[in-house]
N, C-alpha and C. Protein backbone atom coordinates (compact mmCIF):
# COMPACT_ATOMS: atom_id res chain seq x y z
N UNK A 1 44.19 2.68 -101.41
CA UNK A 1 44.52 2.23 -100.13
C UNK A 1 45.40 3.21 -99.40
N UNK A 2 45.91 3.92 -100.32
CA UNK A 2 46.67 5.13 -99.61
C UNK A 2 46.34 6.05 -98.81
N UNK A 3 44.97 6.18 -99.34
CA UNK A 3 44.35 7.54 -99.23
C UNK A 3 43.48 6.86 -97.60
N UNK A 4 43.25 5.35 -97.48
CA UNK A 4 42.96 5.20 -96.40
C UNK A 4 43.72 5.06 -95.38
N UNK A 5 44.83 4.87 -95.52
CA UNK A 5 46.35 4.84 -94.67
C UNK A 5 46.64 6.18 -94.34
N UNK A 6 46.26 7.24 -95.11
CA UNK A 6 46.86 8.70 -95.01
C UNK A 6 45.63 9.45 -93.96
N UNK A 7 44.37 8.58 -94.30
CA UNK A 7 43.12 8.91 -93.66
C UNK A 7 43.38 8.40 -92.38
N UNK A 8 43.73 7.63 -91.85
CA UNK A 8 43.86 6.83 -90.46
C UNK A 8 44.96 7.87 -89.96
N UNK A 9 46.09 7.72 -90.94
CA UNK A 9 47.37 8.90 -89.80
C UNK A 9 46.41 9.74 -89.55
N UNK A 10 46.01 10.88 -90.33
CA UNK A 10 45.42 12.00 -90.22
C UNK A 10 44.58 11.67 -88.75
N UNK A 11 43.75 11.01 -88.60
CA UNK A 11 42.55 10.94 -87.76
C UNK A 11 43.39 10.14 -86.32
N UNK A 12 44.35 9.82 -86.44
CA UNK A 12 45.77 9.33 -85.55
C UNK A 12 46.20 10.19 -85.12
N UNK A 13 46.17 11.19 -85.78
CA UNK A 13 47.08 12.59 -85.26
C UNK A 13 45.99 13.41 -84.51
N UNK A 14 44.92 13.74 -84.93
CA UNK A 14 44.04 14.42 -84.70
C UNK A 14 43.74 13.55 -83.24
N UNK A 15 43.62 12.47 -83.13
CA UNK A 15 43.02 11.76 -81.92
C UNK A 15 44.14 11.92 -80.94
N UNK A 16 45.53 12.30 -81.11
CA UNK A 16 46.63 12.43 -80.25
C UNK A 16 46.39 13.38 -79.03
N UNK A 17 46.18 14.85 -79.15
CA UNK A 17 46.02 15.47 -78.61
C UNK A 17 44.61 15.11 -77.38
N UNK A 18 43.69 14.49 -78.16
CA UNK A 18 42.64 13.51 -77.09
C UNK A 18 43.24 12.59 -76.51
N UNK A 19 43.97 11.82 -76.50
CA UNK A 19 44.25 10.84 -75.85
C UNK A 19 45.28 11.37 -74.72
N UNK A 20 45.77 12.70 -75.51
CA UNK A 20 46.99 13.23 -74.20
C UNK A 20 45.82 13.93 -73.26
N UNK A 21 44.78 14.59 -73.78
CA UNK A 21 44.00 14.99 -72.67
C UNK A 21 43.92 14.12 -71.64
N UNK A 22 43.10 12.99 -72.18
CA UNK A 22 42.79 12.25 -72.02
C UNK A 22 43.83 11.47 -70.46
N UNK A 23 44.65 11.32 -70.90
CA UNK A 23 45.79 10.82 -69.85
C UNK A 23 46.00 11.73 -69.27
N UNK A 24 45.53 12.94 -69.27
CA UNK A 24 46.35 14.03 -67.98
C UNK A 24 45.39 14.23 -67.19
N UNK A 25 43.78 13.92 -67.89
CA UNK A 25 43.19 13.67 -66.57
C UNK A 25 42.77 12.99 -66.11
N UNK A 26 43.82 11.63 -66.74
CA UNK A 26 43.51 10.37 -65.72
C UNK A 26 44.18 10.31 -64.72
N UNK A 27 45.61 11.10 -65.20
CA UNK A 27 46.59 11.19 -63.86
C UNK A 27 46.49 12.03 -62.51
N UNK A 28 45.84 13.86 -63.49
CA UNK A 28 45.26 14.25 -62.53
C UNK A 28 44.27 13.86 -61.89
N UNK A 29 42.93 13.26 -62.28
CA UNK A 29 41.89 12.59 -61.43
C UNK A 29 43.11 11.63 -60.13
N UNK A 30 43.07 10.86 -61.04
CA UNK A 30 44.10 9.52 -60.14
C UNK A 30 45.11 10.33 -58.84
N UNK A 31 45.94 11.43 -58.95
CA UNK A 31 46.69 12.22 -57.70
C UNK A 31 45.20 12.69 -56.90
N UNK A 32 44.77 13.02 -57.96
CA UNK A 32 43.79 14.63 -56.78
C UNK A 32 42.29 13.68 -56.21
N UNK A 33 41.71 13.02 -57.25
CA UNK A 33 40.64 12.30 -56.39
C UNK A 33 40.75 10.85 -56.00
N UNK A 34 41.39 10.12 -57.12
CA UNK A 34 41.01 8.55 -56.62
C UNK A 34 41.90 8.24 -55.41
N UNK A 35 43.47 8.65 -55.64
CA UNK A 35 43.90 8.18 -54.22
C UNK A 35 44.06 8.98 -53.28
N UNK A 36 42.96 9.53 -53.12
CA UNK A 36 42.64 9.84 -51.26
C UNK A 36 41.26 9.20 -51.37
N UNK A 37 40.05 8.96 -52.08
CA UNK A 37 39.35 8.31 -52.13
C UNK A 37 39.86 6.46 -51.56
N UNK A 38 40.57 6.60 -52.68
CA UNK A 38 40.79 5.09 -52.16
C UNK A 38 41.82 4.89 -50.69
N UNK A 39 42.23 5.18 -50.42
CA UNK A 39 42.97 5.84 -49.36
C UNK A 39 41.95 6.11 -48.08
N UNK A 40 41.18 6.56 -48.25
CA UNK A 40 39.93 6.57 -47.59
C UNK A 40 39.19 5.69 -47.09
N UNK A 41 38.68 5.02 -48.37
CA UNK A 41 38.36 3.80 -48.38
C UNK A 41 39.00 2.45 -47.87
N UNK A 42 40.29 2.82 -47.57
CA UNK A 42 41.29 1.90 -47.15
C UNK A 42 41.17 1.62 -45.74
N UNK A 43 41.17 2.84 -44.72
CA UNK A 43 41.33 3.45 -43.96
C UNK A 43 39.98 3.16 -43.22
N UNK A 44 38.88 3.25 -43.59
CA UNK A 44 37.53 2.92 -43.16
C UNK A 44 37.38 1.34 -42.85
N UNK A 45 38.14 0.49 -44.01
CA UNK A 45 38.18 -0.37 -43.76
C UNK A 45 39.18 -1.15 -42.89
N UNK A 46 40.07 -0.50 -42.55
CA UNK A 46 40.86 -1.25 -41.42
C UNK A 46 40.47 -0.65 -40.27
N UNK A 47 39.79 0.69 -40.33
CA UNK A 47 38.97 1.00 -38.96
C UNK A 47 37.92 -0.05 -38.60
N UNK A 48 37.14 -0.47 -39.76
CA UNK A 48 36.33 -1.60 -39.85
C UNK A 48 36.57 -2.97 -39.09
N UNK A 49 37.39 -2.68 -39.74
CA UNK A 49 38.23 -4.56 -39.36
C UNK A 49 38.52 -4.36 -37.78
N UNK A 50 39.48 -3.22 -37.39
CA UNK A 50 40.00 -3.30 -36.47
C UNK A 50 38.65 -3.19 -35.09
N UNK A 51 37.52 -2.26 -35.31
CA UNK A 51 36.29 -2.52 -34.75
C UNK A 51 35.90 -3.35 -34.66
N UNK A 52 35.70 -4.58 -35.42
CA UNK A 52 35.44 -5.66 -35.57
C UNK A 52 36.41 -6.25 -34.72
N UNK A 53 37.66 -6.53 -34.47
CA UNK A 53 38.34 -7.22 -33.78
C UNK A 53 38.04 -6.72 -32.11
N UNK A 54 38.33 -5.42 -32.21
CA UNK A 54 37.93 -4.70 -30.80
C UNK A 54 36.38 -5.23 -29.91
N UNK A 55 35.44 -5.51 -31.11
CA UNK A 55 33.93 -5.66 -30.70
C UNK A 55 34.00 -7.41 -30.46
N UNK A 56 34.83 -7.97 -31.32
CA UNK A 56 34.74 -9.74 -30.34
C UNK A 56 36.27 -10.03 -29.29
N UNK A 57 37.13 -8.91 -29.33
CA UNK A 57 37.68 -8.65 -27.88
C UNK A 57 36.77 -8.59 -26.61
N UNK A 58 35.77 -7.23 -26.77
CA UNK A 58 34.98 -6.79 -25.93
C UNK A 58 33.86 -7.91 -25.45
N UNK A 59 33.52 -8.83 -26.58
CA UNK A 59 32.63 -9.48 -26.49
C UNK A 59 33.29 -10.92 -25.49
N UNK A 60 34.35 -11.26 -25.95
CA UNK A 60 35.21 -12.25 -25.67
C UNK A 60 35.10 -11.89 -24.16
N UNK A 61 35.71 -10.56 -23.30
CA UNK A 61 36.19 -10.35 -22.49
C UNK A 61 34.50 -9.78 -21.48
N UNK A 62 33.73 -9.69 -21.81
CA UNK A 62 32.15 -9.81 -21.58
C UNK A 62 31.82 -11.42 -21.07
N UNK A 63 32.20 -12.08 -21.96
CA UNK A 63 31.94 -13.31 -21.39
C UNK A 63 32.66 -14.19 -20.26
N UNK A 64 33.75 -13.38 -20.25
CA UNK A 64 35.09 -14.04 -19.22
C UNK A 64 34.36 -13.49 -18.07
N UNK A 65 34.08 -12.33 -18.08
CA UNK A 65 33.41 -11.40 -17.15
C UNK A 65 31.85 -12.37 -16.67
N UNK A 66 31.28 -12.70 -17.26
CA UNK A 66 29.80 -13.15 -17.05
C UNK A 66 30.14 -14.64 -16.28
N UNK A 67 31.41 -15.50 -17.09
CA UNK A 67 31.91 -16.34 -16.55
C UNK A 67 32.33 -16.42 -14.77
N UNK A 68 33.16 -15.55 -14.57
CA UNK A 68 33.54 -15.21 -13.41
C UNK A 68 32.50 -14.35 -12.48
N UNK A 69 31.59 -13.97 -12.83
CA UNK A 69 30.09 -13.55 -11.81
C UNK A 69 29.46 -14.93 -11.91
N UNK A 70 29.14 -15.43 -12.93
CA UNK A 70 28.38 -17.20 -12.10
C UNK A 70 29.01 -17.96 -11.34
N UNK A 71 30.47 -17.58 -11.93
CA UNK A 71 31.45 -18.64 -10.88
C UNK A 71 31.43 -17.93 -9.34
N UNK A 72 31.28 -16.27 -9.00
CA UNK A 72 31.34 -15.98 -7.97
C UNK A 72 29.94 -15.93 -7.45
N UNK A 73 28.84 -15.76 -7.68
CA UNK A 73 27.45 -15.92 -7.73
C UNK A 73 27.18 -17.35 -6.78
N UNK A 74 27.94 -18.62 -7.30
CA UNK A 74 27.81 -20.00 -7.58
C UNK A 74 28.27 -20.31 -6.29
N UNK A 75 29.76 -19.46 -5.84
CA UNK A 75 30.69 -19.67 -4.75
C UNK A 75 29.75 -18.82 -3.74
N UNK A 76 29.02 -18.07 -3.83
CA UNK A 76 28.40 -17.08 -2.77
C UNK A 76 27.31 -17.91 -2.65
N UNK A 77 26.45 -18.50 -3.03
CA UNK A 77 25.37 -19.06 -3.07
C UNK A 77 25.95 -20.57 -2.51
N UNK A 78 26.49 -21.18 -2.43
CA UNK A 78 27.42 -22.30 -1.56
C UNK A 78 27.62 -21.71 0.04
N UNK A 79 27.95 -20.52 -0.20
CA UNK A 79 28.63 -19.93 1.21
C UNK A 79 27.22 -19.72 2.29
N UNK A 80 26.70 -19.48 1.60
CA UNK A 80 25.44 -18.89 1.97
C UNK A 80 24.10 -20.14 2.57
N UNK A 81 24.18 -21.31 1.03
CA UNK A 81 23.84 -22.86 2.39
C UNK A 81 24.74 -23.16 2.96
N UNK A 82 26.14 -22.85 3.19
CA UNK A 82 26.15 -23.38 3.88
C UNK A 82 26.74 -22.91 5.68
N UNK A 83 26.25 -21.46 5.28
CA UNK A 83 26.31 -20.70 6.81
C UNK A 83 24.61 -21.01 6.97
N UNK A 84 23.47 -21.26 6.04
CA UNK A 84 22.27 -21.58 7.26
C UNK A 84 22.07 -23.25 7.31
N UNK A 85 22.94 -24.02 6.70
CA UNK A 85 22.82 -25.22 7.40
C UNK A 85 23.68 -24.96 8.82
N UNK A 86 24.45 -24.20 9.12
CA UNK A 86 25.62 -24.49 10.20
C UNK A 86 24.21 -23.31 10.86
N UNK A 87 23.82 -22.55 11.31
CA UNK A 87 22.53 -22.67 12.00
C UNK A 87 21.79 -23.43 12.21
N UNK A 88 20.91 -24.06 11.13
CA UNK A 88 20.13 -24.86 10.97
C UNK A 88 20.61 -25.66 12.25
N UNK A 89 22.01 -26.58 11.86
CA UNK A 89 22.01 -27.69 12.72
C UNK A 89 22.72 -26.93 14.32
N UNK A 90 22.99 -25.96 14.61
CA UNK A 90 23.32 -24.72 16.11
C UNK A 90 21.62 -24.42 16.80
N UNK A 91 20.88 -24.44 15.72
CA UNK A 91 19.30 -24.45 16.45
C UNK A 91 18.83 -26.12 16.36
N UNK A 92 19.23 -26.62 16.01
CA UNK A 92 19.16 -28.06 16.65
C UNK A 92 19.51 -28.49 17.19
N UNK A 93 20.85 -28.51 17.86
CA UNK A 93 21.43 -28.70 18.89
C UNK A 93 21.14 -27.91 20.33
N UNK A 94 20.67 -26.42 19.94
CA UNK A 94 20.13 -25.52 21.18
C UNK A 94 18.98 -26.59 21.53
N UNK A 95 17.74 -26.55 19.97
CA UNK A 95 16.82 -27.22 20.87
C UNK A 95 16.42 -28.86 21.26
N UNK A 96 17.52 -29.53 21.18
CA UNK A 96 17.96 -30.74 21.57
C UNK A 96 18.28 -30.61 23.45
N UNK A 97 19.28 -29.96 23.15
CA UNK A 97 19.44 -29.32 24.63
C UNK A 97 18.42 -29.09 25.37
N UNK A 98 17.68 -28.33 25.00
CA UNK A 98 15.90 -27.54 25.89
C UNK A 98 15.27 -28.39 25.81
N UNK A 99 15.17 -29.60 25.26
CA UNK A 99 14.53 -31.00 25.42
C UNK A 99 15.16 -31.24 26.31
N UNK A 100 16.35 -32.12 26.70
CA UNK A 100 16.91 -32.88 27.17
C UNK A 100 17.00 -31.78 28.39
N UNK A 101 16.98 -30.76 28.79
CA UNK A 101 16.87 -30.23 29.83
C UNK A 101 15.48 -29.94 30.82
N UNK A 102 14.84 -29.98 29.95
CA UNK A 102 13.33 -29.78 29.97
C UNK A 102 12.69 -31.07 30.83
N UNK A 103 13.71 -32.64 29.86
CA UNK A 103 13.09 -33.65 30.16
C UNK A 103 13.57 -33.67 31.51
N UNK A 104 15.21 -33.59 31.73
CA UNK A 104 15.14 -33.71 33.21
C UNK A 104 14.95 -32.92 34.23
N UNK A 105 14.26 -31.62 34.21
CA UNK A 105 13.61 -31.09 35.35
C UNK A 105 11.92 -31.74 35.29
N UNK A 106 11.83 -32.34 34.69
CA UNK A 106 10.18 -33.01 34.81
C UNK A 106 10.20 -33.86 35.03
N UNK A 107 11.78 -34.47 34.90
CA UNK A 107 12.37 -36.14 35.67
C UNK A 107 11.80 -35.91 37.02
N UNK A 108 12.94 -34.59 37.19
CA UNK A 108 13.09 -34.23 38.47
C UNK A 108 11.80 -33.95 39.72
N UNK A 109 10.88 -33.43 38.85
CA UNK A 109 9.45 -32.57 39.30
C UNK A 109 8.78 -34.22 39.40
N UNK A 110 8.67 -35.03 38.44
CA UNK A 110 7.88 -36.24 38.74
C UNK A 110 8.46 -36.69 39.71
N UNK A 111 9.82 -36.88 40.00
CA UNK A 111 10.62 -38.45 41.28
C UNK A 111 9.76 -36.76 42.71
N UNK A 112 10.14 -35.94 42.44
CA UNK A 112 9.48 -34.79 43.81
C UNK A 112 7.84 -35.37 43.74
N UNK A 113 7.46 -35.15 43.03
CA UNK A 113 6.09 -35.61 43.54
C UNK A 113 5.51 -37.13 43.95
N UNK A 114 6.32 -38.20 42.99
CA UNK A 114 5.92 -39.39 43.76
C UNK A 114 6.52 -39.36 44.45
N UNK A 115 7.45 -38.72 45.41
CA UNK A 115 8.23 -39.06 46.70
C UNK A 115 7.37 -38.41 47.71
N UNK A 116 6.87 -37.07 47.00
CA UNK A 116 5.79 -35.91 48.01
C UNK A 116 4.42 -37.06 47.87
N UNK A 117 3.69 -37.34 46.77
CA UNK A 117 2.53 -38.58 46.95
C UNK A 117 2.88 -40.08 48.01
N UNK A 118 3.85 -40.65 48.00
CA UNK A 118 4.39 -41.37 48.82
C UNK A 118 4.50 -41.33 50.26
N UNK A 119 4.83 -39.94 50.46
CA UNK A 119 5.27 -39.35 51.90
C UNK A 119 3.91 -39.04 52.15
N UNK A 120 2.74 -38.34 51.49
CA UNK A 120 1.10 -38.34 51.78
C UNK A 120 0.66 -39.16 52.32
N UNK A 121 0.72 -40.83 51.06
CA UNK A 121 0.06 -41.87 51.29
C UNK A 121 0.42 -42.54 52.69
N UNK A 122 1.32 -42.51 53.27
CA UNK A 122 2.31 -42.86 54.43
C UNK A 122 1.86 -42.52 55.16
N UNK A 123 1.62 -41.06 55.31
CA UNK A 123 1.18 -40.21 56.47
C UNK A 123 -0.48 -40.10 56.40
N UNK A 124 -1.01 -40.80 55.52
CA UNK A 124 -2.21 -41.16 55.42
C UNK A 124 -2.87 -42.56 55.98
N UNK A 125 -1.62 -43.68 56.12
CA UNK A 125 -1.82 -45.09 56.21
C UNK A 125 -1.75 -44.82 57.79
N UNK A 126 -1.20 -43.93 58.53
CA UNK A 126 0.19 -44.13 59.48
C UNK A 126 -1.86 -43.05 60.24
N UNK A 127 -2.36 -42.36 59.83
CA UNK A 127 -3.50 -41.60 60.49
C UNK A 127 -4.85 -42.15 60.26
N UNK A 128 -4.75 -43.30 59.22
CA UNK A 128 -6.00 -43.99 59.07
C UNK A 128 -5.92 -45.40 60.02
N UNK A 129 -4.64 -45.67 60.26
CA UNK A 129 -3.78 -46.35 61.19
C UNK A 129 -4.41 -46.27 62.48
N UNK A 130 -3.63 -45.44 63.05
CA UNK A 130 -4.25 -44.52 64.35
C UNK A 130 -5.66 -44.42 64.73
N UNK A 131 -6.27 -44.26 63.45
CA UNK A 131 -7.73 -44.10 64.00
C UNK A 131 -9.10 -45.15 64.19
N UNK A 132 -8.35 -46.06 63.35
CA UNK A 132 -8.86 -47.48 63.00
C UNK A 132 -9.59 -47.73 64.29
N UNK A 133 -8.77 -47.82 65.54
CA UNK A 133 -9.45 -48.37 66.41
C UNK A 133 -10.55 -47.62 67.18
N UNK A 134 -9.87 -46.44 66.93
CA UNK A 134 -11.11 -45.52 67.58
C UNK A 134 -12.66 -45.61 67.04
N UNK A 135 -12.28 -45.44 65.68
CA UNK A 135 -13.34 -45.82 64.83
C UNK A 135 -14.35 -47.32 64.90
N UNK A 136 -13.59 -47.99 65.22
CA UNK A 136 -13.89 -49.52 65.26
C UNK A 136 -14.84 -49.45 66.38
N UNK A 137 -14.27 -49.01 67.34
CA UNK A 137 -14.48 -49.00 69.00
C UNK A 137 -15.91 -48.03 68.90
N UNK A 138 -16.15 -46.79 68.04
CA UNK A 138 -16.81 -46.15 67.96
C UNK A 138 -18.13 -46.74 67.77
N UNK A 139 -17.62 -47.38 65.82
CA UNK A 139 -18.93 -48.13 65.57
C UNK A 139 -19.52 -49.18 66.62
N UNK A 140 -18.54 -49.76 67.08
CA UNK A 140 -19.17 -50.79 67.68
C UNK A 140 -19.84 -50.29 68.95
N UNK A 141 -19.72 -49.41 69.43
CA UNK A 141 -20.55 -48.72 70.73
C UNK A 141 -21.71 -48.36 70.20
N UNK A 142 -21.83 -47.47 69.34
CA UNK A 142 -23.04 -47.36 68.49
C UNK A 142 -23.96 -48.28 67.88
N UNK A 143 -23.53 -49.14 67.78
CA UNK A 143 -23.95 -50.70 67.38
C UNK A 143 -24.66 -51.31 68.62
N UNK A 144 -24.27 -51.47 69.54
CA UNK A 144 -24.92 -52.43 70.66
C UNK A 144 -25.74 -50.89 71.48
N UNK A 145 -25.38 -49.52 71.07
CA UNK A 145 -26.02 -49.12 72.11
C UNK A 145 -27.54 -48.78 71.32
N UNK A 146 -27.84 -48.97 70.80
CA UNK A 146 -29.23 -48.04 70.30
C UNK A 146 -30.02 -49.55 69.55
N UNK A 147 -31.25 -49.59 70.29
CA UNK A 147 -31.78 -50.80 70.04
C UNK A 147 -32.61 -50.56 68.60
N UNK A 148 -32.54 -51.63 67.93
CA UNK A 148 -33.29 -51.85 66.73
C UNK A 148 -34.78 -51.48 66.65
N UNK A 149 -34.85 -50.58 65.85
CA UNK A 149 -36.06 -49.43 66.01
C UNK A 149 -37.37 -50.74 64.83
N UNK A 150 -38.87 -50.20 65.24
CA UNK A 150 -39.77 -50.75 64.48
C UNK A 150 -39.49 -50.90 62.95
N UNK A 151 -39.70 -51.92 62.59
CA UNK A 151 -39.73 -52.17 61.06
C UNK A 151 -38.32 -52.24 60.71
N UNK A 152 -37.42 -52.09 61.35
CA UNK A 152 -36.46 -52.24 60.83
C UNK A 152 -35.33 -53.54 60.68
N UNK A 153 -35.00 -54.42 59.99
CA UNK A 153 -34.88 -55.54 60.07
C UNK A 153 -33.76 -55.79 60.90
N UNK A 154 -33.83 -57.21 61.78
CA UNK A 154 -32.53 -57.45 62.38
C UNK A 154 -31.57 -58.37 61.19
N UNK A 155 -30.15 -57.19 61.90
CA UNK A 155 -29.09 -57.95 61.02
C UNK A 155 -28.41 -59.08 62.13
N UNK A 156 -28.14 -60.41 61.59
CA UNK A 156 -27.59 -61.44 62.11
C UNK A 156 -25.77 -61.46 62.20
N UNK A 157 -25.21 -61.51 62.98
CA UNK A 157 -23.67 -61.27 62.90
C UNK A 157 -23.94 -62.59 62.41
N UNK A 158 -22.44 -62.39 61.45
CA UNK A 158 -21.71 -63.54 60.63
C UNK A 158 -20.70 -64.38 61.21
């Protein structure tokens, strides 16, 4: 059992110098590559993160933005019925007016003409008037003067 106890130091000793390798270039790896690697890696990732925060900032502040164009969109499009209703009802009122003006010069043009037909008929009654008797007087001269021709029947006064 000695000789396996003396066998283990031996191969204990012998493995020493490996294991110190061993650790010097875990330490050197570990200074010279892993931590700037990881360090790196660190660094990418809070660039990461912080992109990430920046990109639903941007996104956040995109939507405030999109928010406030429908809301001004919304307010312009209000403004907008309601400058052509305020026409709308300025050309209804113009042509309310051009009616109602319209109607009374054709008031006016009708009472002119039945007053001008009136003043006709008048001066028509007032010359059919006048002539009545002449006419009367006429026929009746013509009447008794021209004697009742052959075949032609006598009329009987009533």
């Amino acid at each position: 059992m000695q000789t396996i106890g003396q066998q283990l130091g031996e191969l204990f000793l012998q493995a020493v110098p490996t294991v110190l390798i061993i650790l010097l270039f875990y330490f050197i790896l570990r200074a010279i590559f892993f931590k700037p690697l990881l360090d790196v890696m660190a660094e990418r990732d809070a660039r990461t993160v912080g992109a990430q925060r920046a990109s639903e900032a941007a996104q956040a502040a995109a939507a405030e933005k999109v928010k406030q164009y429908q809301e001004a969109l919304k307010q312009a499009r209000g403004q907008v019925y309601a400058e052509q209703e305020a026409a709308r009802k300025k050309l209804l009122e113009e042509r309310a007016a051009q009616i109602k003006d319209a109607r009374s010069r054709a008031g006016g043009e009708v009472s002119a003409a039945k007053t001008r037909v009136a003043a006709e008929l008048a001066a028509a009654r007032r010359e059919v008037e006048s002539t009545v008797e002449q006419l009367s007087a006429e026929i009746a001269r013509r009447i008794l003067q021209t004697p009742p021709g052959p075949g032609t029947p006598v009329r009987e006064a009533r």
